[in-house]
Protein backbone atom coordinates (compact mmCIF):
# COMPACT_ATOMS: atom_id res chain seq x y z
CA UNK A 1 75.02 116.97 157.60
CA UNK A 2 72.02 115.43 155.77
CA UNK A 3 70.03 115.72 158.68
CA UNK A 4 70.85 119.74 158.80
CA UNK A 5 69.45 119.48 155.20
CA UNK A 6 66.78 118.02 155.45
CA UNK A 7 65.85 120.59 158.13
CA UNK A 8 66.99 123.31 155.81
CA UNK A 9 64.71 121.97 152.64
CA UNK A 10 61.68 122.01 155.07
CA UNK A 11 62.38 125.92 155.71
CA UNK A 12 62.56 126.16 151.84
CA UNK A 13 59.49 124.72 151.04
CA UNK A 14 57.95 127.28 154.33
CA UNK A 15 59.46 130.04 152.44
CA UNK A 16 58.38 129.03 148.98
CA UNK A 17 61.85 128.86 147.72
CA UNK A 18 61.44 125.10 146.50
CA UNK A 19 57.52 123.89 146.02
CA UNK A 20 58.06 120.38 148.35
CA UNK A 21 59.83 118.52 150.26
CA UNK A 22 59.61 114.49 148.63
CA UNK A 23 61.83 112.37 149.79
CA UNK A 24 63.83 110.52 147.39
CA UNK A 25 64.40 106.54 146.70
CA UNK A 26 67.63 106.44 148.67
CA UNK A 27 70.51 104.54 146.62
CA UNK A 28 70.47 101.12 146.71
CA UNK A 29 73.46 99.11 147.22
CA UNK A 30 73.01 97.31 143.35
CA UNK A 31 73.15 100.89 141.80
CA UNK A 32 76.64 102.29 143.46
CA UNK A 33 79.69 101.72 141.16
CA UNK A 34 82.31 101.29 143.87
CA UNK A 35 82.35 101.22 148.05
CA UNK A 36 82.64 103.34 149.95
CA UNK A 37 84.39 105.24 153.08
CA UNK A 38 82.36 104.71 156.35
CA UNK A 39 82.19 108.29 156.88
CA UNK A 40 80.71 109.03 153.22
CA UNK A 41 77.25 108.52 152.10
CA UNK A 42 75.74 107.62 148.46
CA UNK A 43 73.05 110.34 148.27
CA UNK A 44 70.55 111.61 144.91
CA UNK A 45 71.57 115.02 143.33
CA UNK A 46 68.08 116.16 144.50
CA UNK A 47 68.73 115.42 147.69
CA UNK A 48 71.59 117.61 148.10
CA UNK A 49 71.17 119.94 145.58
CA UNK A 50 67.31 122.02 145.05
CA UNK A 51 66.37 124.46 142.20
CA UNK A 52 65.44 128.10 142.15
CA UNK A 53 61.91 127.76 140.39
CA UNK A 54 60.80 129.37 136.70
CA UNK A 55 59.88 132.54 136.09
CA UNK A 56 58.80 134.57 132.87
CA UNK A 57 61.16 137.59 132.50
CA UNK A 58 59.30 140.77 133.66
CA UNK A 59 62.34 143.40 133.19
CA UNK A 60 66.13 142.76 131.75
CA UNK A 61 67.91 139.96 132.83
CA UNK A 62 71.39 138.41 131.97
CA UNK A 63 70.21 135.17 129.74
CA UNK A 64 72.54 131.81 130.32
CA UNK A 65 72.20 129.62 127.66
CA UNK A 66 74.95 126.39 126.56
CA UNK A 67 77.17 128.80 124.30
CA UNK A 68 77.44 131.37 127.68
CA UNK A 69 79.41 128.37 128.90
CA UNK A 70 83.16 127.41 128.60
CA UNK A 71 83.12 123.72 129.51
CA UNK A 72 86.62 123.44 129.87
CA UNK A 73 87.06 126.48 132.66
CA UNK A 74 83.66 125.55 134.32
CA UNK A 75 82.68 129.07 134.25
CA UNK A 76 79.62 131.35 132.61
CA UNK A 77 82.57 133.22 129.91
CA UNK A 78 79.65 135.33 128.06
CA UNK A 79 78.11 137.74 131.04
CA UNK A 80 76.73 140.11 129.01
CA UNK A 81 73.77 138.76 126.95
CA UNK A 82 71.60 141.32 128.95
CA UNK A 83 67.92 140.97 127.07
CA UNK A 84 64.49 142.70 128.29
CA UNK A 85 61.24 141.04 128.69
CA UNK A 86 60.25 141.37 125.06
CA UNK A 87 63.81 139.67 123.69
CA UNK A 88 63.48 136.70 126.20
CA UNK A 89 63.75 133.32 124.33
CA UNK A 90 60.62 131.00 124.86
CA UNK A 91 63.84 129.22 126.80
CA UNK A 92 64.49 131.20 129.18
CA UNK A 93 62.61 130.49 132.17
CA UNK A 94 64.98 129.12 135.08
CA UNK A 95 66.09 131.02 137.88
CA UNK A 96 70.08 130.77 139.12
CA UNK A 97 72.24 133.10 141.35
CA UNK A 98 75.65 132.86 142.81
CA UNK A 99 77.19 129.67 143.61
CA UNK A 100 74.80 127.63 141.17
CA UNK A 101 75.94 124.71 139.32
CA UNK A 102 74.24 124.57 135.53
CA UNK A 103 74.41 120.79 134.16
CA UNK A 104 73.01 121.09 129.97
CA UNK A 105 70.72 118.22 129.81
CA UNK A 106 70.79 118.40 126.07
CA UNK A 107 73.54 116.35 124.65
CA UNK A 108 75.09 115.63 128.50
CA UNK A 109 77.97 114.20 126.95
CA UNK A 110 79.63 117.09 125.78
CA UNK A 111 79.84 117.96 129.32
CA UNK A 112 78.41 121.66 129.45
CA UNK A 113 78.97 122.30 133.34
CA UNK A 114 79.66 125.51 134.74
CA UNK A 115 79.08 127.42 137.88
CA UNK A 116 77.98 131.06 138.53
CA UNK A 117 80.78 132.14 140.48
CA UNK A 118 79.78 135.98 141.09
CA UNK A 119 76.49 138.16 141.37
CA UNK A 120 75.48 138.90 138.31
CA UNK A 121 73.24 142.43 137.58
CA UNK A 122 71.23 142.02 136.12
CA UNK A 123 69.87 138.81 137.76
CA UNK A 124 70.40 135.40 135.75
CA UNK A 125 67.80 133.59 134.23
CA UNK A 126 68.77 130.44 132.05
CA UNK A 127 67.70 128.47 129.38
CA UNK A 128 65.67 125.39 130.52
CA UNK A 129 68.25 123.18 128.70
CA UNK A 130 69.78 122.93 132.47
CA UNK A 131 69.43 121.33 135.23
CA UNK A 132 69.98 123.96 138.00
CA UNK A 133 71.65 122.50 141.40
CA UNK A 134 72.27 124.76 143.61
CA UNK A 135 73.94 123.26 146.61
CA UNK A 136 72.48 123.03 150.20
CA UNK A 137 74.57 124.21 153.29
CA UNK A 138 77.80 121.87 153.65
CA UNK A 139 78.06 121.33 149.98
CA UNK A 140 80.69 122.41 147.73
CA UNK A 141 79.75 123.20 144.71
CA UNK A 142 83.11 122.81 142.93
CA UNK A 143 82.75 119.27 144.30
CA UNK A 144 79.52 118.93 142.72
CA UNK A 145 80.71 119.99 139.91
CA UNK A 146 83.74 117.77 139.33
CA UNK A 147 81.92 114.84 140.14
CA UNK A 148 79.48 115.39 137.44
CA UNK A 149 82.36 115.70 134.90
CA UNK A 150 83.69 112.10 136.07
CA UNK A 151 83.05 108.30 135.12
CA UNK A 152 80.88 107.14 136.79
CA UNK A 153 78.27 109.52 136.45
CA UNK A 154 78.51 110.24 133.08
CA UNK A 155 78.34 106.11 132.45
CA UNK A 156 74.64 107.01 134.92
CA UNK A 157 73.88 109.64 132.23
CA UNK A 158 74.70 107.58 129.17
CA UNK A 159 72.14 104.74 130.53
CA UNK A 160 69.06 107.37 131.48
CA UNK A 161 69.55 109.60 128.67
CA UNK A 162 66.81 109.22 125.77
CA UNK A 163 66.55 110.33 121.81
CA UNK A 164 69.24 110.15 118.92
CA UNK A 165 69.35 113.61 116.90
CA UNK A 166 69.70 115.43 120.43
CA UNK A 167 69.89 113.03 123.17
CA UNK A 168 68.77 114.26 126.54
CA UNK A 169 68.06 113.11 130.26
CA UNK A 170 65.16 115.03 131.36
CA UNK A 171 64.54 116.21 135.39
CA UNK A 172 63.54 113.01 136.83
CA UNK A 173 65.97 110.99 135.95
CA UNK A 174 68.41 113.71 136.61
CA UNK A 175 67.30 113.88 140.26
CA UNK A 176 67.68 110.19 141.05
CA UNK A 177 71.83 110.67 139.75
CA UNK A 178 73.62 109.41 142.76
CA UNK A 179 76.40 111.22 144.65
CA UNK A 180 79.68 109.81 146.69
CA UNK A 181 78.99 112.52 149.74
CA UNK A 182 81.85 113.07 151.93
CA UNK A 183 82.21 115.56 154.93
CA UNK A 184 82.30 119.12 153.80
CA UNK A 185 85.77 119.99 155.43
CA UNK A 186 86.64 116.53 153.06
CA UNK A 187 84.60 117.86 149.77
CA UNK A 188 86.92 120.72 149.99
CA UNK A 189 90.18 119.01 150.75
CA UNK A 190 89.49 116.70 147.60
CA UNK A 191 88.03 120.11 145.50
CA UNK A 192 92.18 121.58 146.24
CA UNK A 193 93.65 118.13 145.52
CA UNK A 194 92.05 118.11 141.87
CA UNK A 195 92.51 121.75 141.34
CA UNK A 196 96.55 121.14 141.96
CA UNK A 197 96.76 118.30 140.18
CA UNK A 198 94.37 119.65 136.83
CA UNK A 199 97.06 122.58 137.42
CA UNK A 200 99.66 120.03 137.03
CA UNK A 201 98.58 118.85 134.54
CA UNK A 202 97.64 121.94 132.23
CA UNK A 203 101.61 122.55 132.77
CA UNK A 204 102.62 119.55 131.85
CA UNK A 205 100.40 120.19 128.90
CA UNK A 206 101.61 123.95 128.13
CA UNK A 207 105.61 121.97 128.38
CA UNK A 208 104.47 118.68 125.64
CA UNK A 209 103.21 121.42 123.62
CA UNK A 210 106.46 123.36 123.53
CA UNK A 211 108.70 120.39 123.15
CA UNK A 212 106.59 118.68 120.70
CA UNK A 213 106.95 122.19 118.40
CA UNK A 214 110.63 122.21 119.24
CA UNK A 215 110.54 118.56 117.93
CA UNK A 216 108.86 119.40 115.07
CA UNK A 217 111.01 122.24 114.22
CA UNK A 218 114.47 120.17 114.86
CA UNK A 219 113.24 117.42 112.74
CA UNK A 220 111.78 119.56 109.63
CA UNK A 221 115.42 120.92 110.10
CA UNK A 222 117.42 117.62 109.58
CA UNK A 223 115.13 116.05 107.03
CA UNK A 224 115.74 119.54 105.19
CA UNK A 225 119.51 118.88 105.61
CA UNK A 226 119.45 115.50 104.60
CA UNK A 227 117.46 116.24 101.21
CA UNK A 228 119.95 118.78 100.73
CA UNK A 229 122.87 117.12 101.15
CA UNK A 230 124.87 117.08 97.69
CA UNK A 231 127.42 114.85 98.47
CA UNK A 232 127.54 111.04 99.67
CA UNK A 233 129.93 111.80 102.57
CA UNK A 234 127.54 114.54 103.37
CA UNK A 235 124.47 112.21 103.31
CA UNK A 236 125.76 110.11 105.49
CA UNK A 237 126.87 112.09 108.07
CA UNK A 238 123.19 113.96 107.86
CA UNK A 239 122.38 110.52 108.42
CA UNK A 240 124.37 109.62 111.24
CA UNK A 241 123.03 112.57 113.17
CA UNK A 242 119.51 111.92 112.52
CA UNK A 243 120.34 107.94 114.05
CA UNK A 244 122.24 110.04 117.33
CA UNK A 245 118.98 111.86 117.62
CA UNK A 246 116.38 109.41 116.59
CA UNK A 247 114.49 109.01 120.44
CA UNK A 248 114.74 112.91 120.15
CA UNK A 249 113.77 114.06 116.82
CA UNK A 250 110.71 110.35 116.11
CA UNK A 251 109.48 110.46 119.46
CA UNK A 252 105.52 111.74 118.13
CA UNK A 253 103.53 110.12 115.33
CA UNK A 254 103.14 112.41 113.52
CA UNK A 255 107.30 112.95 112.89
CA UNK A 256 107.41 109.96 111.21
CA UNK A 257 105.56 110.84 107.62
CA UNK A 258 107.60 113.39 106.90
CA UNK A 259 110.60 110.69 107.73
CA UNK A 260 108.29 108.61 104.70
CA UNK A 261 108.65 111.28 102.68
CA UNK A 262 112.25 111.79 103.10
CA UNK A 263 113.12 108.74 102.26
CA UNK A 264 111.05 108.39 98.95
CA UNK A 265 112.68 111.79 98.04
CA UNK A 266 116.11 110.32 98.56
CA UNK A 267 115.32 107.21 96.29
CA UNK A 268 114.00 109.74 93.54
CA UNK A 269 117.21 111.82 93.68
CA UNK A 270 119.73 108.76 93.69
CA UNK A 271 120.66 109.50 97.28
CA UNK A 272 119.49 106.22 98.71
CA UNK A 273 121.67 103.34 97.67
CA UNK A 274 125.68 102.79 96.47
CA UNK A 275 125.90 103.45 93.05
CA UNK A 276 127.37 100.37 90.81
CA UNK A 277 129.36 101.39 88.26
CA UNK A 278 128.86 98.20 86.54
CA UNK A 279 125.01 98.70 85.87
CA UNK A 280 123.99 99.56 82.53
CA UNK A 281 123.00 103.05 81.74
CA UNK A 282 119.66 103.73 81.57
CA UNK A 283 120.21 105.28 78.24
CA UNK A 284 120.19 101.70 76.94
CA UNK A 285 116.87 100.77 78.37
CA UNK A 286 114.97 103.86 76.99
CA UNK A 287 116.33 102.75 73.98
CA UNK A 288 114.35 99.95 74.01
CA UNK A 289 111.60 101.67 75.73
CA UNK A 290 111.08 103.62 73.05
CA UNK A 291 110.92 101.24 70.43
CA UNK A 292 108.67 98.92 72.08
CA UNK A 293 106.62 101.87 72.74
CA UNK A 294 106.33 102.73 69.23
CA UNK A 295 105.51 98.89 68.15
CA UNK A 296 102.57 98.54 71.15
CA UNK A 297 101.13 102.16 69.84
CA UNK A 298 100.95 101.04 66.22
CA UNK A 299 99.35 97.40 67.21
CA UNK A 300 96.83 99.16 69.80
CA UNK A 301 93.62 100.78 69.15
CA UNK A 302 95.01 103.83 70.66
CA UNK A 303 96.69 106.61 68.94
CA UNK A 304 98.04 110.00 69.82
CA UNK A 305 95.84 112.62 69.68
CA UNK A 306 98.67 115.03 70.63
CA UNK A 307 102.64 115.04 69.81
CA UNK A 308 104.27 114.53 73.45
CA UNK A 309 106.69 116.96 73.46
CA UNK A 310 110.39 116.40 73.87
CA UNK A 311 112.25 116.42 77.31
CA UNK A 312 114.37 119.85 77.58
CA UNK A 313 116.90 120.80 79.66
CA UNK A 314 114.65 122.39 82.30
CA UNK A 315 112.99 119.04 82.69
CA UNK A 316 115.96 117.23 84.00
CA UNK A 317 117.22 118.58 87.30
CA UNK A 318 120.58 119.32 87.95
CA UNK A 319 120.68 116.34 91.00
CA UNK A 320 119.76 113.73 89.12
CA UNK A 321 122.92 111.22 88.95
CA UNK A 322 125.02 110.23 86.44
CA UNK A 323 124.04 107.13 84.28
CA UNK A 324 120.02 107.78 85.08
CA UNK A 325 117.90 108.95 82.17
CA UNK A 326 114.57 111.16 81.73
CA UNK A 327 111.83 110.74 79.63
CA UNK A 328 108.01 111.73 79.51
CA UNK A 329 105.64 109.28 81.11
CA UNK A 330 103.37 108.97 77.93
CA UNK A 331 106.07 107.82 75.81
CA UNK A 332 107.06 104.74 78.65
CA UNK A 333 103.29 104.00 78.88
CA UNK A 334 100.24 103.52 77.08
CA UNK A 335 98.10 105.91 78.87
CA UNK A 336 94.29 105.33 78.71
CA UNK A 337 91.13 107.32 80.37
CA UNK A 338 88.42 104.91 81.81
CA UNK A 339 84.94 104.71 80.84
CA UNK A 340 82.28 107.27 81.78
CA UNK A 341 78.73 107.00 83.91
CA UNK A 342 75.52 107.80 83.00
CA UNK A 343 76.09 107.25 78.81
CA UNK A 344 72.82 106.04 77.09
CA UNK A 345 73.04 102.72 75.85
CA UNK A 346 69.65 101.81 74.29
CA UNK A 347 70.27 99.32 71.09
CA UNK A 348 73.86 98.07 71.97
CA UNK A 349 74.93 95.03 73.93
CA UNK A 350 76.05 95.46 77.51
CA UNK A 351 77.20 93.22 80.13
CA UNK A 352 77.47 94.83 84.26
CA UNK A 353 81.29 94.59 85.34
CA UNK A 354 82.95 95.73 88.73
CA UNK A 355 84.87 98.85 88.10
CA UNK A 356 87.20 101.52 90.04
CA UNK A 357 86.16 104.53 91.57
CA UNK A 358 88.88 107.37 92.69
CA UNK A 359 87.95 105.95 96.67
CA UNK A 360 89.15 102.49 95.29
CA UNK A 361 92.73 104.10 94.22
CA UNK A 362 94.54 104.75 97.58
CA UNK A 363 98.11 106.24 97.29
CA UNK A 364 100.67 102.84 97.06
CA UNK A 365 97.60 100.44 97.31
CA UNK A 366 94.05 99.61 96.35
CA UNK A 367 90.64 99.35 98.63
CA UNK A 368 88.47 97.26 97.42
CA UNK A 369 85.93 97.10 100.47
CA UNK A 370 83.34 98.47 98.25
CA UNK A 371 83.08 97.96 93.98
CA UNK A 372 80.45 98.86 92.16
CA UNK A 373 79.44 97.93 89.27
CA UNK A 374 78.75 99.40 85.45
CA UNK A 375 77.01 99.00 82.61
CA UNK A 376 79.29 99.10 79.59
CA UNK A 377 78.75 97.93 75.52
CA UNK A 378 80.40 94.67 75.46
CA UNK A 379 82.18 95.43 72.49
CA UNK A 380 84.11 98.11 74.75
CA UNK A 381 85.55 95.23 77.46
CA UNK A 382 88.82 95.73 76.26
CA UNK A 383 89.37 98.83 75.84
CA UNK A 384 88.30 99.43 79.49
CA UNK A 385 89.51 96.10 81.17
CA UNK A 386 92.52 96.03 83.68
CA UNK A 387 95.17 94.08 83.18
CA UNK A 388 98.41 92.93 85.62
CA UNK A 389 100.12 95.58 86.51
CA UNK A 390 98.42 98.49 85.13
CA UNK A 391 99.35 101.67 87.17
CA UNK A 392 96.26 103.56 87.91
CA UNK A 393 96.68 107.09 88.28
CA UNK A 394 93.64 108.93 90.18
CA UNK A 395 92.97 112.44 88.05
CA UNK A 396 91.70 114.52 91.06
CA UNK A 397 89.09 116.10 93.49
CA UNK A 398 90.38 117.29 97.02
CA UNK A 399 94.38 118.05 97.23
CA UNK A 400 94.98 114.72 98.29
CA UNK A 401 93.42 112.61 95.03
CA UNK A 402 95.74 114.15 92.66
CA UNK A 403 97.97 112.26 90.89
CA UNK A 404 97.25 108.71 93.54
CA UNK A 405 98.93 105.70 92.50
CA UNK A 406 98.54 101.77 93.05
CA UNK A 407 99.31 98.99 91.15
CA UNK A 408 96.28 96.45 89.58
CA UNK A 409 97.34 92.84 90.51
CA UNK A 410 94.33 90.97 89.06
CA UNK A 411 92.08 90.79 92.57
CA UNK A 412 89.05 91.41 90.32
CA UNK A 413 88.02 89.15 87.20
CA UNK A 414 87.28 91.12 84.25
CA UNK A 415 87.53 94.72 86.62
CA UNK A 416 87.39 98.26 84.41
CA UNK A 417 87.83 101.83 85.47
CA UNK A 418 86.18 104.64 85.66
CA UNK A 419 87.16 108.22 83.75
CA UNK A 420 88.50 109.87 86.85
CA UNK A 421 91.35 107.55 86.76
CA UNK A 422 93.84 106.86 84.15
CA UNK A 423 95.29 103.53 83.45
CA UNK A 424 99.35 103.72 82.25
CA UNK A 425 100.52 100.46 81.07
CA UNK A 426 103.94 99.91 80.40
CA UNK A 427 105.26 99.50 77.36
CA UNK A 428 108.69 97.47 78.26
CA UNK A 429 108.90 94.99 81.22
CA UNK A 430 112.66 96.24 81.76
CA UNK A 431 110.94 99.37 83.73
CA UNK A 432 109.96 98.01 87.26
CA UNK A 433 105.82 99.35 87.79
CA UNK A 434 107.02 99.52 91.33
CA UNK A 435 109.63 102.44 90.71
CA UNK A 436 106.87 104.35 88.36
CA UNK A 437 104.63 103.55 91.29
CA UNK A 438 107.22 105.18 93.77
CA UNK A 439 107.94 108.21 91.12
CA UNK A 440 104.75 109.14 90.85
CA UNK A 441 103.64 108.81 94.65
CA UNK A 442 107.24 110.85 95.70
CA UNK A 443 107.24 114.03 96.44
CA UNK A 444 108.89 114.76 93.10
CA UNK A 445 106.14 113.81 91.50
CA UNK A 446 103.40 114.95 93.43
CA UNK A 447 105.10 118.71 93.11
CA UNK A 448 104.65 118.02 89.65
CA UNK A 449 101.17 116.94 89.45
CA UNK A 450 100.50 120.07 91.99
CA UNK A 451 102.26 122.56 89.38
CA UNK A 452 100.49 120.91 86.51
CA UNK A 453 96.70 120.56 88.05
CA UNK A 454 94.22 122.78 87.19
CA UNK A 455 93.25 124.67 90.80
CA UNK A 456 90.15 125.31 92.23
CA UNK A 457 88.85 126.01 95.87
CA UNK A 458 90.28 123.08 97.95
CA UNK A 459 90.17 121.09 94.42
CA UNK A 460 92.40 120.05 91.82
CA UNK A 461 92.97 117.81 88.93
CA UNK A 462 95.11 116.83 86.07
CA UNK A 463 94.29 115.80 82.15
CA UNK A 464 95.77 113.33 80.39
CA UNK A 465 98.32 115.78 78.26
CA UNK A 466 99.51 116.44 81.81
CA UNK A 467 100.03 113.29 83.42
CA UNK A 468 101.43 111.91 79.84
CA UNK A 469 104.12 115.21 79.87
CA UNK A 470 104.87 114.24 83.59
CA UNK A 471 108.89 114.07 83.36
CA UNK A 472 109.83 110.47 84.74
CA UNK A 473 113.71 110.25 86.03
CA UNK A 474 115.09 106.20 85.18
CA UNK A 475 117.95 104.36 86.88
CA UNK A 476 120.06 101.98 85.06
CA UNK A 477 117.42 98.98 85.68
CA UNK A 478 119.68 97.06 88.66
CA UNK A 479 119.78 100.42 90.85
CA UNK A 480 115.92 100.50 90.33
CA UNK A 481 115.46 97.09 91.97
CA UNK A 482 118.24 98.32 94.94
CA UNK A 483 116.10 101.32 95.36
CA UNK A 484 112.43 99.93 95.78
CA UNK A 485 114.46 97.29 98.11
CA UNK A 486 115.65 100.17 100.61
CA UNK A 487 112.69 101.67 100.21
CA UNK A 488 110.49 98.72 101.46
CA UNK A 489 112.99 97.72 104.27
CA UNK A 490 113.04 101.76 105.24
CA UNK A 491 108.79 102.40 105.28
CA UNK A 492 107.97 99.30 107.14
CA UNK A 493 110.54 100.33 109.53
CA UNK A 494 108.75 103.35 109.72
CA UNK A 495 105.02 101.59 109.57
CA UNK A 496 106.08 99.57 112.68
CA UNK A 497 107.95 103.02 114.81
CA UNK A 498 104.28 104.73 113.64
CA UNK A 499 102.37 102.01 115.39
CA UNK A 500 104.64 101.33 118.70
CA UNK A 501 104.23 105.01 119.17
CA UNK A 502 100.67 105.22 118.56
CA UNK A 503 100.04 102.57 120.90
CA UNK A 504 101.88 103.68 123.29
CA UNK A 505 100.23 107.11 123.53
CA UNK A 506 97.12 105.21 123.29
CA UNK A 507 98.32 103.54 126.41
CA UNK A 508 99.17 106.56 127.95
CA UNK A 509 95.87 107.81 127.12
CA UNK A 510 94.11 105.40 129.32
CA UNK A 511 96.22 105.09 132.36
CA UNK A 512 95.46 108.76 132.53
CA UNK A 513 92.07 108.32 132.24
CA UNK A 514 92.07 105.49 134.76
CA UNK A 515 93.97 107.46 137.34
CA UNK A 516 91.01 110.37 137.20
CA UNK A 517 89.02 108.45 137.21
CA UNK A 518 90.12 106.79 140.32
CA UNK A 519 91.05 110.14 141.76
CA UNK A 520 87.25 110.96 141.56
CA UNK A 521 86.04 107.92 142.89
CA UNK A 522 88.40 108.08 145.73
């Protein structure tokens, strides 16, 4: 076969079709990535492949350029870009026809490969962004083309290709790629293998699909049930199905959050743990709360600008259990904005201090990768400084940043915050931070912080009068400490199903790419 193409480039170069006839380095044995069959051959793309030649368009032609292309058919999907002579694109200069295979050098790695799989009228002419290969007698092209969408060569690409905005691999090095060359009458058996088993496998696709959205939809329907639910016997057996279908309904990744957010619903609505009629209402503890509140306002440097207004009726839902109690989150906290950038200073003392920045406040925890630092009056340290246990509240931006909670624990010395996020520090120890912390990151409370925010195009945010009128339900203080319990043992459970499943379709991933990849080579 290679000697009936080399005979049949010869004629070509007679005929003018190609301008010569050099022969190539053949492949040596340290560039191959694998061994081969003794009937096979490695060969260069050039040597098995030629090009049409460049020509400037002199009447209308049907331009090819990258976005003609769908990558993922292989095929030229926008035929009719028909342009005369004095429309042509300073680009379009290469000549293709029927049974060409177009290879964008620009960017190889997005893997713009197609072939010209009819006659097009008018003729083709593409954008020199391509190599053009069009295949010599006893070469597939569909061969030819799957091979350049596989491992190996694209590794060949990765090493030859050259720049960083718009990485390329220019002609040369694009005629020295190598080539496993079987028979033809094999080419095409292996063409028909792939094509079955790509058809396979865009089935098996179209069916994951479809079950994954019937997944989706069964377990948005029992989470819905089990929030629902009104009684304890009713709960349970909500819960007893969901544990029958748990393979079924927690079988993706991405199942599992709204599972999270089930569960911190539940805790919220008193649906999570046995109540204990023994436990102290938490009428008694706002009691308290709201005397100690009183005491810490009067001794602070902070006073209300605004009268918090009293909880009504239409605050307190109709689920919340007997023996809880509701109250307004500015009068259970000393609420506090942080101090603002780009103030002018000149004349007054200042020191530099770390301080937190809405990326530092994740919801339930803090990153502190990156803290920068601020200059502040030093006479203002402690009205800015965190202390244990603050709860920082983020005020907004994008949807997400609204209303973000985590917990300071002292990882800083001397560490302030910035304006965008609001500092609530209890005013009675009774009140666990971590069920405020769980309140505010619920659902319940992010629906209220969603309500509240002021809305803009994919932005939002919340004042201070907001987040201090945000409506705060309180267990009796011995359920609280049940609840954040469950709720602990319940997420990491669901942490650890969210990574076994993630790394198992991770390992999935790559045995599939590992059997192509093989299938190729073979």
């Amino acid at each position: 076969m290679l000697e009936k193409i080399a005979d049949e480039k010869n004629q070509y170069v007679r005929e003018g079709i190609i301008k010569d006839n050099k022969p190539l380095t053949p492949v040596d044995i340290s560039e191959v990535p694998y061994k081969l069959p003794k009937s096979w051959a490695w060969v260069r793309i050039r040597t098995i492949c030629h090009d049409l030649g460049q020509k400037k368009p002199d009447k209308i032609f049907t331009y090819i350029d990258v976005t003609s292309i769908n990558k993922e058919k292989g095929i030229i999907e926008n035929k009719n870009n028909v342009l005369s002579p004095d429309d042509a694109p300073s680009r379009a200069r290469k000549i293709a026809k029927n049974g060409t295979v177009l290879y964008s050098t620009v960017r190889p790695y997005l893997l713009n490969i197609a072939i010209i799989d009819e006659n097009l009228d008018p003729e083709p002419i593409v954008s020199t962004a391509f190599s053009v290969l069009h295949p010599h007698s006893g070469i597939c092209n569909r061969y030819i083309f799957y091979y350049l969408r596989s491992k190996p060569f694209i590794e060949y690409v990765e090493n030859a290709m050259t720049g960083m905005a718009y990485p390329a691999i220019n002609d040369a090095k694009m005629n020295l790629g190598y080539v496993p060359l079987p028979p033809t009458n094999e080419q095409k058996r292996i063409v028909t293998k792939i094509d079955e088993l790509l058809a396979l496998c865009d089935d098996l696709e179209t069916r994951k699909k479809q079950a994954n959205h019937t997944c989706i939809k069964v377990n948005n329907a029992s989470i819905n049930k089990l929030i629902s639910a009104s009684t304890p016997d009713k709960i349970q057996k909500q819960w007893n199905r969901i544990h029958t279908n748990f393979n079924l309904l927690y079988s993706k990744p991405e199942n599992i959050d709204k599972l999270r957010q089930a569960i911190l619903k539940l805790a919220v609505q008193g649906k999570l743990v046995p109540k204990d009629p023994n436990d102290e209402p938490a009428s008694v503890l706002l009691e308290k709360v709201r005397t100690e509140q009183k005491r810490k306002i009067k001794e602070s440097k902070l006073r209300e600008t605004k009268p918090i207004k009293p909880i009504t009726p239409d605050d307190i839902p109709t689920s919340i259990p007997s023996g809880w109690g509701c109250e307004r989150f500015g009068n259970i906290a000393l609420i506090s904005g942080g101090v603002t950038k780009g103030r002018k200073l000149a004349g007054r003392k200042t020191g530099y201090y770390p301080y937190l920045r809405v990326a530092n406040v994740q919801r339930w925890h803090l990153d502190l990768n990156e803290v920068k630092e601020i200059e502040i009056p030093v006479d203002e340290l402690d009205k800015y400084k965190l202390e244990n246990d603050d709860i920082l509240i983020t005020e907004g931006g994008d949807w997400d940043k609204v209303g973000r909670a985590a917990v300071w624990e002292g990882q800083i010395e001397t560490c302030l915050h910035q304006n965008h996020i609001f500092k609530a520090r209890l005013s009675c120890d009774e009140i666990e931070k971590k069920w405020l912390l769980l309140f505010i990151n619920s659902p319940v409370g992010r629906e209220y912080f969603e309500n509240s925010s002021k809305q803009t195009t994919n932005l939002a945010s919340i004042n201070m009068t907001q987040l201090k009128h945000c409506p705060v339900y309180i267990p009796p203080v011995n359920e609280q400490i049940r609840i954040i319990n469950k709720v602990d043992e319940l997420l990491s459970l669901c942490d650890d199903l969210e990574r076994q499943l993630n790394e198992g379709e991770s390992c999935r991933n790559r045995l599939i790419g590992v059997f192509v990849s093989h299938l190729l080579a073979a």
